[in-house]
C-alpha atoms as a PDB file:
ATOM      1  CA  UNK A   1     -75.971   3.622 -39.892  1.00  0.00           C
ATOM      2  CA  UNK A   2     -74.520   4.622 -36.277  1.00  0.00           C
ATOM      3  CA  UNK A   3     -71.847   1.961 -36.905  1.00  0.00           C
ATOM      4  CA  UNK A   4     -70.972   3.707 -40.228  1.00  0.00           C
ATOM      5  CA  UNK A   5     -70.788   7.165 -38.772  1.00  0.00           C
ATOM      6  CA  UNK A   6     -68.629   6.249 -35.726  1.00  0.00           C
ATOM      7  CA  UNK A   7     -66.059   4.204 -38.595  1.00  0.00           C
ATOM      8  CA  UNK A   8     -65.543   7.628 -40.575  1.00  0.00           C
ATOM      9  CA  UNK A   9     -64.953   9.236 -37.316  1.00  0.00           C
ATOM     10  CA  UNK A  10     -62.243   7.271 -36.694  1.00  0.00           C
ATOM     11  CA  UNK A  11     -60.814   7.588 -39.823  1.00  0.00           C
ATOM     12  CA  UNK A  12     -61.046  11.310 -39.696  1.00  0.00           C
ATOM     13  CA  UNK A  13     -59.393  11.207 -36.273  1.00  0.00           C
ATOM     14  CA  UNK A  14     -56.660   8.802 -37.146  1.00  0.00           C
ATOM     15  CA  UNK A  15     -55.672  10.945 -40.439  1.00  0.00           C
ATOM     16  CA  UNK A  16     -56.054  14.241 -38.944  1.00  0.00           C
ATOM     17  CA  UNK A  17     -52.795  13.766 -36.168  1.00  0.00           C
ATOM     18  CA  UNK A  18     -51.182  12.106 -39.232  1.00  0.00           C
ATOM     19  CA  UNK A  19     -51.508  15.201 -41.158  1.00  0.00           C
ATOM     20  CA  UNK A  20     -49.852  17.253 -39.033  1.00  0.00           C
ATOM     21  CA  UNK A  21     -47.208  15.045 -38.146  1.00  0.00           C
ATOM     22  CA  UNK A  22     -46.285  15.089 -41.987  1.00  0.00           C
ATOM     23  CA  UNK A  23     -46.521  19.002 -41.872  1.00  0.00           C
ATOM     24  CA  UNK A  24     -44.605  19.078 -38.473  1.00  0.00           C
ATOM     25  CA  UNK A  25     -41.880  16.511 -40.188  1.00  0.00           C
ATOM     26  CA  UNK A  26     -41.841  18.710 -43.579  1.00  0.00           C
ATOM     27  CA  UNK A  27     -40.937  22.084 -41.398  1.00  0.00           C
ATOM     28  CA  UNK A  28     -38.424  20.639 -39.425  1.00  0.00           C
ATOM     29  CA  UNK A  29     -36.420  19.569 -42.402  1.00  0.00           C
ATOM     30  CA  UNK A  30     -35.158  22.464 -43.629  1.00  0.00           C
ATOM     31  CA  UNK A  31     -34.328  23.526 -39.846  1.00  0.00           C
ATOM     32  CA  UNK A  32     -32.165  20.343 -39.419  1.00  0.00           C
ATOM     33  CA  UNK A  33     -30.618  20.846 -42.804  1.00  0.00           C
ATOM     34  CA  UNK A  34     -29.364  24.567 -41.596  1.00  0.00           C
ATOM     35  CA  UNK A  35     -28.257  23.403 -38.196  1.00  0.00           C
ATOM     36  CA  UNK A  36     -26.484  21.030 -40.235  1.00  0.00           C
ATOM     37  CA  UNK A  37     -24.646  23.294 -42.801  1.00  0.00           C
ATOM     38  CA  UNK A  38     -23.592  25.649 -39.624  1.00  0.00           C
ATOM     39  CA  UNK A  39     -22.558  22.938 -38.096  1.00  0.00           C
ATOM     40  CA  UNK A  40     -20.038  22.377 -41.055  1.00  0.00           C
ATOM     41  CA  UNK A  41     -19.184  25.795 -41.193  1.00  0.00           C
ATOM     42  CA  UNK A  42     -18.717  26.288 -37.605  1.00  0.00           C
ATOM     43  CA  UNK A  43     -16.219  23.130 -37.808  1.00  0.00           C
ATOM     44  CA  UNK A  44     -13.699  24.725 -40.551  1.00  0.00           C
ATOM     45  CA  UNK A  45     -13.672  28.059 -38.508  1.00  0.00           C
ATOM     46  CA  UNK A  46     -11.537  25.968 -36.027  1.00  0.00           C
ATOM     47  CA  UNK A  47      -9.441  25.179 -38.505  1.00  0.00           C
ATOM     48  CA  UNK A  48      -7.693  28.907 -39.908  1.00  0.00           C
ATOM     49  CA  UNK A  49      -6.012  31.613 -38.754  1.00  0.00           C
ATOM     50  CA  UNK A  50      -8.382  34.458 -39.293  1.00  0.00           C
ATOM     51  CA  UNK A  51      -6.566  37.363 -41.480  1.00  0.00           C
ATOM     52  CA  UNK A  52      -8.748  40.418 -40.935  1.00  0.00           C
ATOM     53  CA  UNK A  53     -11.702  41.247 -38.530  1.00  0.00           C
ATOM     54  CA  UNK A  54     -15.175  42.394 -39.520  1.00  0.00           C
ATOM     55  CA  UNK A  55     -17.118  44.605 -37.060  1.00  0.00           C
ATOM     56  CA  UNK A  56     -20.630  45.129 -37.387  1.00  0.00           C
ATOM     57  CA  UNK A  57     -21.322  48.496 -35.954  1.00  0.00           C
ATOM     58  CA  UNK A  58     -24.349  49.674 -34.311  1.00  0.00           C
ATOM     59  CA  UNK A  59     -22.329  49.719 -30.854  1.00  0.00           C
ATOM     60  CA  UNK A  60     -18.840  50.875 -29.743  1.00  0.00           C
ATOM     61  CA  UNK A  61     -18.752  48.281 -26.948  1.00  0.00           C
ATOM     62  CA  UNK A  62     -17.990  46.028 -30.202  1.00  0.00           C
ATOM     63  CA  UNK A  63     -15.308  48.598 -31.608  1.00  0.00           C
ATOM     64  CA  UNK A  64     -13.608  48.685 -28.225  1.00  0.00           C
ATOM     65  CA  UNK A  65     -13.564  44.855 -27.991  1.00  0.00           C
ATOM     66  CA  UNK A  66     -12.358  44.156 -31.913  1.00  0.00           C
ATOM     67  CA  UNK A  67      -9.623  46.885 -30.672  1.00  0.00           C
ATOM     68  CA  UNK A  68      -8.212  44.552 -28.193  1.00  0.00           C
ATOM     69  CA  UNK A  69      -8.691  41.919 -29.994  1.00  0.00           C
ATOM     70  CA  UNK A  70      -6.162  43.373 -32.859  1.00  0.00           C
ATOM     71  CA  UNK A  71      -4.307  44.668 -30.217  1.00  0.00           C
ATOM     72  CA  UNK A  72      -3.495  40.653 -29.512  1.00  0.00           C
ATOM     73  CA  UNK A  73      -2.752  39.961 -32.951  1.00  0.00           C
ATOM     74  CA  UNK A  74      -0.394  42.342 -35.064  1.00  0.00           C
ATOM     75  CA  UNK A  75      -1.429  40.647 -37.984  1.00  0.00           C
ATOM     76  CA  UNK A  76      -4.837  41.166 -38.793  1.00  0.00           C
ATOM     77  CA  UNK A  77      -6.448  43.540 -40.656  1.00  0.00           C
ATOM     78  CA  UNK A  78     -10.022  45.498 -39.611  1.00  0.00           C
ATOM     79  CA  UNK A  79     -12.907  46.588 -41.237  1.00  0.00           C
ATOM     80  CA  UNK A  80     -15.755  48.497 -39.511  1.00  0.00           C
ATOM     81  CA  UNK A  81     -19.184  48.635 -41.129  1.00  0.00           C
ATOM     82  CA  UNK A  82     -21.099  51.366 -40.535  1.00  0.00           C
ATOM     83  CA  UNK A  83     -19.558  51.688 -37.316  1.00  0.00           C
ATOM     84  CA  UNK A  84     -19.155  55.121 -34.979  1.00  0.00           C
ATOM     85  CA  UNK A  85     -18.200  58.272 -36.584  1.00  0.00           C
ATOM     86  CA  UNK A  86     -14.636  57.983 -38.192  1.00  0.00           C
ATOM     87  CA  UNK A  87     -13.002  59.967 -36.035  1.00  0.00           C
ATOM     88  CA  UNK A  88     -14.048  58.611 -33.065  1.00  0.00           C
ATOM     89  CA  UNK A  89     -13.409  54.733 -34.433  1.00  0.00           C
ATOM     90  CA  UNK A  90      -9.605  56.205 -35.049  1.00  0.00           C
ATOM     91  CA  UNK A  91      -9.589  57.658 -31.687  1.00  0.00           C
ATOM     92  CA  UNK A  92     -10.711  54.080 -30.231  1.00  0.00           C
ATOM     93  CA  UNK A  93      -8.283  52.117 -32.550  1.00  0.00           C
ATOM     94  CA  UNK A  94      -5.659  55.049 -31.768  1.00  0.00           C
ATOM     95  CA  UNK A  95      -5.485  54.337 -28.115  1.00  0.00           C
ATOM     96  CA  UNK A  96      -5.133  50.625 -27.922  1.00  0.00           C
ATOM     97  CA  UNK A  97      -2.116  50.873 -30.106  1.00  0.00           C
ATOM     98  CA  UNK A  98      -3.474  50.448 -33.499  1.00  0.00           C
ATOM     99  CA  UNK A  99      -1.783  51.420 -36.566  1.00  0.00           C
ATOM    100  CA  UNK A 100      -4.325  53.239 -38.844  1.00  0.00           C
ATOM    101  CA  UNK A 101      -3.049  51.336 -42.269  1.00  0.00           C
ATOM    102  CA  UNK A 102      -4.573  48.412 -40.550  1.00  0.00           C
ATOM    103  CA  UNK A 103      -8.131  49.702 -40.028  1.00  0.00           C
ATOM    104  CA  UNK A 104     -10.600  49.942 -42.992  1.00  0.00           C
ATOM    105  CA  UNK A 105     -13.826  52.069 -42.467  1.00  0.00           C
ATOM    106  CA  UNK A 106     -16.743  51.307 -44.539  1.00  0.00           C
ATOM    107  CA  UNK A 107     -19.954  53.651 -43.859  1.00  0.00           C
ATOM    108  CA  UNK A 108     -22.005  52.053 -46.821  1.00  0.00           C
ATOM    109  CA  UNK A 109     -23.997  49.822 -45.088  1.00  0.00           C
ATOM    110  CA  UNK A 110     -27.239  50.180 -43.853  1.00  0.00           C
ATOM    111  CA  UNK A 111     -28.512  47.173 -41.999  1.00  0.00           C
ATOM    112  CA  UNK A 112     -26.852  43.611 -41.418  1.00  0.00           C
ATOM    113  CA  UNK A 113     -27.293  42.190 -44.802  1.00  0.00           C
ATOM    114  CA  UNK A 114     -25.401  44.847 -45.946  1.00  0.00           C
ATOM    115  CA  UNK A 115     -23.046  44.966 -43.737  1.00  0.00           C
ATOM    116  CA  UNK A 116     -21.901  41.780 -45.395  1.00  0.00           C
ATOM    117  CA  UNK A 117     -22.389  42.500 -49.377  1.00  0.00           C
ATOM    118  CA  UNK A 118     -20.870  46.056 -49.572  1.00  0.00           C
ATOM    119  CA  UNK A 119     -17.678  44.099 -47.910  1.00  0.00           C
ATOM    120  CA  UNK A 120     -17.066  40.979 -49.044  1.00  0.00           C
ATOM    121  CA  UNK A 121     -16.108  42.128 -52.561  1.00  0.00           C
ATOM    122  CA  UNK A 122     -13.393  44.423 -51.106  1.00  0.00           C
ATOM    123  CA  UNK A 123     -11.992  41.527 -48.590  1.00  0.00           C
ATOM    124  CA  UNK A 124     -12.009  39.473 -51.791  1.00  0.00           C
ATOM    125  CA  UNK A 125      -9.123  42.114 -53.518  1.00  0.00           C
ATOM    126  CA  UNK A 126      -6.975  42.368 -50.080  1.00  0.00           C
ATOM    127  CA  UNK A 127      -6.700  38.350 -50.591  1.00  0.00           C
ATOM    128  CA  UNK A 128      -9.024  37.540 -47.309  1.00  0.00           C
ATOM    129  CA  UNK A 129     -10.625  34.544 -47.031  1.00  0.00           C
ATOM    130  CA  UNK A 130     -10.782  33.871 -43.473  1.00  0.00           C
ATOM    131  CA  UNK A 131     -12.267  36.481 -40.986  1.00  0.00           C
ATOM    132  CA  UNK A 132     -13.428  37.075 -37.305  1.00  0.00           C
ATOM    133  CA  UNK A 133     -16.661  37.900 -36.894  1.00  0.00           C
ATOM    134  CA  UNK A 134     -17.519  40.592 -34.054  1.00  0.00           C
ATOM    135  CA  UNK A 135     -20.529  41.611 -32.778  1.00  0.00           C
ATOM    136  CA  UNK A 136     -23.336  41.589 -30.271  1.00  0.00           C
ATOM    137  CA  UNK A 137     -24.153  37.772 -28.425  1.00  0.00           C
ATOM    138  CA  UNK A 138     -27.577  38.750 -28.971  1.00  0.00           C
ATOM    139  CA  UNK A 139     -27.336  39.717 -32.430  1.00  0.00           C
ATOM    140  CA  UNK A 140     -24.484  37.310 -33.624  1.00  0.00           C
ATOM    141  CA  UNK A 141     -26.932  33.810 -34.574  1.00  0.00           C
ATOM    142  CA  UNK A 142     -28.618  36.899 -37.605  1.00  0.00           C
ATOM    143  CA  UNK A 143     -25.105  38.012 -38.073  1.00  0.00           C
ATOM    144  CA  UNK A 144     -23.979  34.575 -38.267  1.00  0.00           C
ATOM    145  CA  UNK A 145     -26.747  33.450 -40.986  1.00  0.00           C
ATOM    146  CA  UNK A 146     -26.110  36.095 -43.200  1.00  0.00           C
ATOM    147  CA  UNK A 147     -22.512  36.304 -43.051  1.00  0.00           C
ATOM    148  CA  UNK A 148     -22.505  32.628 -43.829  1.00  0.00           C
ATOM    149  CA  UNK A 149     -24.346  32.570 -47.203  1.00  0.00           C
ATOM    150  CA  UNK A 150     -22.584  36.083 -48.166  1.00  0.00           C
ATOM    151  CA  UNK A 151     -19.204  35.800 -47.331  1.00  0.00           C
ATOM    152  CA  UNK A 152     -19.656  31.784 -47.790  1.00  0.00           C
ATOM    153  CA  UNK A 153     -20.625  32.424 -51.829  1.00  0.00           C
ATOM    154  CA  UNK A 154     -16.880  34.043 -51.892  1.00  0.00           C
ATOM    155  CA  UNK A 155     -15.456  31.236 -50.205  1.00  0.00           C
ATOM    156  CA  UNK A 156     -14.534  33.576 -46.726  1.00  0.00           C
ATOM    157  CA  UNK A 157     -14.742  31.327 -43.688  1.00  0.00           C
ATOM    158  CA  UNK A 158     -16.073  32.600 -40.570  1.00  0.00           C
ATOM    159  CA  UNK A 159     -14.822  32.864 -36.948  1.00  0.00           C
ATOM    160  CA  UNK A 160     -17.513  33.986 -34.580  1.00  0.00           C
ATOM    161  CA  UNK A 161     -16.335  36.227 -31.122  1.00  0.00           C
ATOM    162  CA  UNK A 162     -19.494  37.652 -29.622  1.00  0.00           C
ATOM    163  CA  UNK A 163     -19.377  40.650 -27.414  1.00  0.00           C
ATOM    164  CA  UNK A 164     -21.149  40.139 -23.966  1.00  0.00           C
ATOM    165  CA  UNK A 165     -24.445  41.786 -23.940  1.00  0.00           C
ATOM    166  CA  UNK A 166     -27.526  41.616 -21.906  1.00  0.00           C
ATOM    167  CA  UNK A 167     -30.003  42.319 -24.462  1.00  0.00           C
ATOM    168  CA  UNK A 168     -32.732  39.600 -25.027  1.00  0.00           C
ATOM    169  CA  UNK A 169     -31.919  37.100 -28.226  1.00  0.00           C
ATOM    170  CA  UNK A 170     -33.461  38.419 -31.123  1.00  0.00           C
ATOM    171  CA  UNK A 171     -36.694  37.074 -32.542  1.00  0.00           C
ATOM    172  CA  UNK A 172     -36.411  34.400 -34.695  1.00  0.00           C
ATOM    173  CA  UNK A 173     -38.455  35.975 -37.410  1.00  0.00           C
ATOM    174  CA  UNK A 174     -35.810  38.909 -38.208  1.00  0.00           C
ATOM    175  CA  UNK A 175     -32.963  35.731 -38.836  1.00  0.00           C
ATOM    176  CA  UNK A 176     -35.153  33.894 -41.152  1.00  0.00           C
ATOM    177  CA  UNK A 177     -36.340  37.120 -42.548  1.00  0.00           C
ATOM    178  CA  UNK A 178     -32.460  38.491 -43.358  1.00  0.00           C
ATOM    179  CA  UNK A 179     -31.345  35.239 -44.318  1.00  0.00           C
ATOM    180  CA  UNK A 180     -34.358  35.139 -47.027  1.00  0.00           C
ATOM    181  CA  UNK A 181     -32.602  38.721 -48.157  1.00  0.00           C
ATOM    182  CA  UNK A 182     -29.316  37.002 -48.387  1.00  0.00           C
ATOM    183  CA  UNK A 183     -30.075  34.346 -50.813  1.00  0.00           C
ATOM    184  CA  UNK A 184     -32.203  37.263 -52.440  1.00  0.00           C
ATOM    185  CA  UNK A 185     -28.701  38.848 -53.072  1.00  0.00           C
ATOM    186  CA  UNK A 186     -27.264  35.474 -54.040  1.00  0.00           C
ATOM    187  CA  UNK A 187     -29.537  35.377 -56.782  1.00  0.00           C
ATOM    188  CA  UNK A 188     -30.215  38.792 -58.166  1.00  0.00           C
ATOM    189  CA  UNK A 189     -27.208  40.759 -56.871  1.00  0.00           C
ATOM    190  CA  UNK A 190     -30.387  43.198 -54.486  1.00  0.00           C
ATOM    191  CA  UNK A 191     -30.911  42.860 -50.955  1.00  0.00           C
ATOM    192  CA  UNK A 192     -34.153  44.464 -50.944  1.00  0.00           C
ATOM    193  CA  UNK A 193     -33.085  47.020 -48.526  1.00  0.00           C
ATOM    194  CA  UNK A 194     -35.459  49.756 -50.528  1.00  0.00           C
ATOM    195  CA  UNK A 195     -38.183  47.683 -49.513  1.00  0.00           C
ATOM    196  CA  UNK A 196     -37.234  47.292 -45.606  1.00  0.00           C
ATOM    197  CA  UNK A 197     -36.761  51.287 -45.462  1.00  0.00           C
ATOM    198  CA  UNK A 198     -40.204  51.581 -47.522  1.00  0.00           C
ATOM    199  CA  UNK A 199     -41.994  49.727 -45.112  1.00  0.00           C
ATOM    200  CA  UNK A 200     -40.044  51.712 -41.992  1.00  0.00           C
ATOM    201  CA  UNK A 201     -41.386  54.862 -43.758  1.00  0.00           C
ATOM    202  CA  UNK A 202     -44.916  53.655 -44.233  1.00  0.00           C
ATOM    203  CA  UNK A 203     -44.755  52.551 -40.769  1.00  0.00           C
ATOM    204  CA  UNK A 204     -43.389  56.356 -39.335  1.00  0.00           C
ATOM    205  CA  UNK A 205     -46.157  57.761 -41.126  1.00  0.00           C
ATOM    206  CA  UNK A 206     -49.094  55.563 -39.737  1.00  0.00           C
ATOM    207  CA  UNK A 207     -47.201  56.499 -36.669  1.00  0.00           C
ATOM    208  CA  UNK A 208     -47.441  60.546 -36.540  1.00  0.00           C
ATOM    209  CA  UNK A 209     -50.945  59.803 -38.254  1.00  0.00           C
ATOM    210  CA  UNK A 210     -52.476  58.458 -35.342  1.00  0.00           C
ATOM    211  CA  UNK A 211     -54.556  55.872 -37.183  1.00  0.00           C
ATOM    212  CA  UNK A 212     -53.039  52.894 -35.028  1.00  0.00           C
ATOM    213  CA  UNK A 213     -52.666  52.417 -31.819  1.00  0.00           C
ATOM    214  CA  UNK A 214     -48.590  52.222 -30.678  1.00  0.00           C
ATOM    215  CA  UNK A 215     -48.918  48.431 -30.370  1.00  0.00           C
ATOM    216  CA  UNK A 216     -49.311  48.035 -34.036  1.00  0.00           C
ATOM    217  CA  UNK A 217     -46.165  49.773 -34.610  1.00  0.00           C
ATOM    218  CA  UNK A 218     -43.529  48.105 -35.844  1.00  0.00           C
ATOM    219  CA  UNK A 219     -40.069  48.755 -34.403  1.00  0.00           C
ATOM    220  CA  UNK A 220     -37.442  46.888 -36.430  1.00  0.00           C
ATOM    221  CA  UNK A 221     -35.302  49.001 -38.302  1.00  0.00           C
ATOM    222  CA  UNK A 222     -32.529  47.075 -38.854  1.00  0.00           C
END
């Protein structure tokens, strides 16, 4: 009997790290297959000539660098998403030499995923299908995800320029989150933006309520 038991232990141990291994294997597959498709992505961007810039606001630091940027190259067109207020973007634009015809200012946005789908339909009827894509180092691998299964479904190729900042990488939770939200979109045309500002609500209220503690409150907004 002791020679039985101490067999079906070693069964149990030598399936158990097996197990996992297969789980461990299963996960990593559809990270390899992303880092794959980016990778292809990331390769054609090297290949165009952007034809417009798209600046994800939340910062001027990013207005004042896409500025420049068009300031280098007479030729491209800009849109700003839900950037600073208008007249202050035209004052930015203004001063590094910018004719207005060539800026576009877009306020419908309300978070990063839709800082893609309210554009890409309007990029799609000025003829753009290449674009720069400006914003934040630490915000630009979300950006990136998004922009790539948005803008990719309309055939728009992106060219990443991050803006220096030194603000920690985001979590890896909000990318796969938005990126869930962008296929979301693919398929049912809703990014489920009601839901996100639902849940900021609910949260806002539990807040001012007092019934949790500040730890358990949650601050991603965007």
């Amino acid at each position: 009997m002791p020679g039985k038991i101490s067999s079906i232990r070693r069964e149990v141990s030598v399936s158990q790290p097996r197990k996992t291994k297969k789980r461990f294997s299963l996960l990593l597959l559809p990270i390899i297959g992303a880092s794959l498709w980016l990778g292809y992505k990331q390769g054609q961007s090297y290949l165009v000539k952007p034809e417009a810039a798209i600046v994800l606001g939340g910062h001027e630091d990013r207005e004042r660098f896409a500025a420049k940027l068009a300031a280098q190259d007479p030729n491209i067109l800009i849109w700003v998403s839900s950037g600073s207020p208008q007249k202050y973007v035209e004052k930015i634009f203004a001063e590094a030499g910018i004719d207005r015809d060539r800026l576009h200012l877009d306020y419908h946005a309300v978070d990063t995923v839709t800082n893609f789908t309210t554009l890409v339909d309007d990029l799609k009827s000025h003829g753009i299908d290449s674009v720069y894509l400006i914003t934040s180092e630490n915000h630009m691998r979300r950006a990136l995800i998004i922009g790539e299964i948005v803008f990719g479904s309309r055939g728009i190729v992106i060219k990443p320029v991050s803006v220096p900042s030194d603000a920690p990488s985001e979590p890896i939770e909000k990318t796969l989150r938005d990126g869930a939200r962008a296929l979301l979109w693919l398929a049912t045309g809703g990014t489920g933006e009601t839901l996100i500002e639902r849940k900021s609500r609910n949260i806002q209220s539990i807040k001012h309520s007092g019934r949790f503690p500040e730890d358990f409150v949650d601050r991603d907004k965007s």
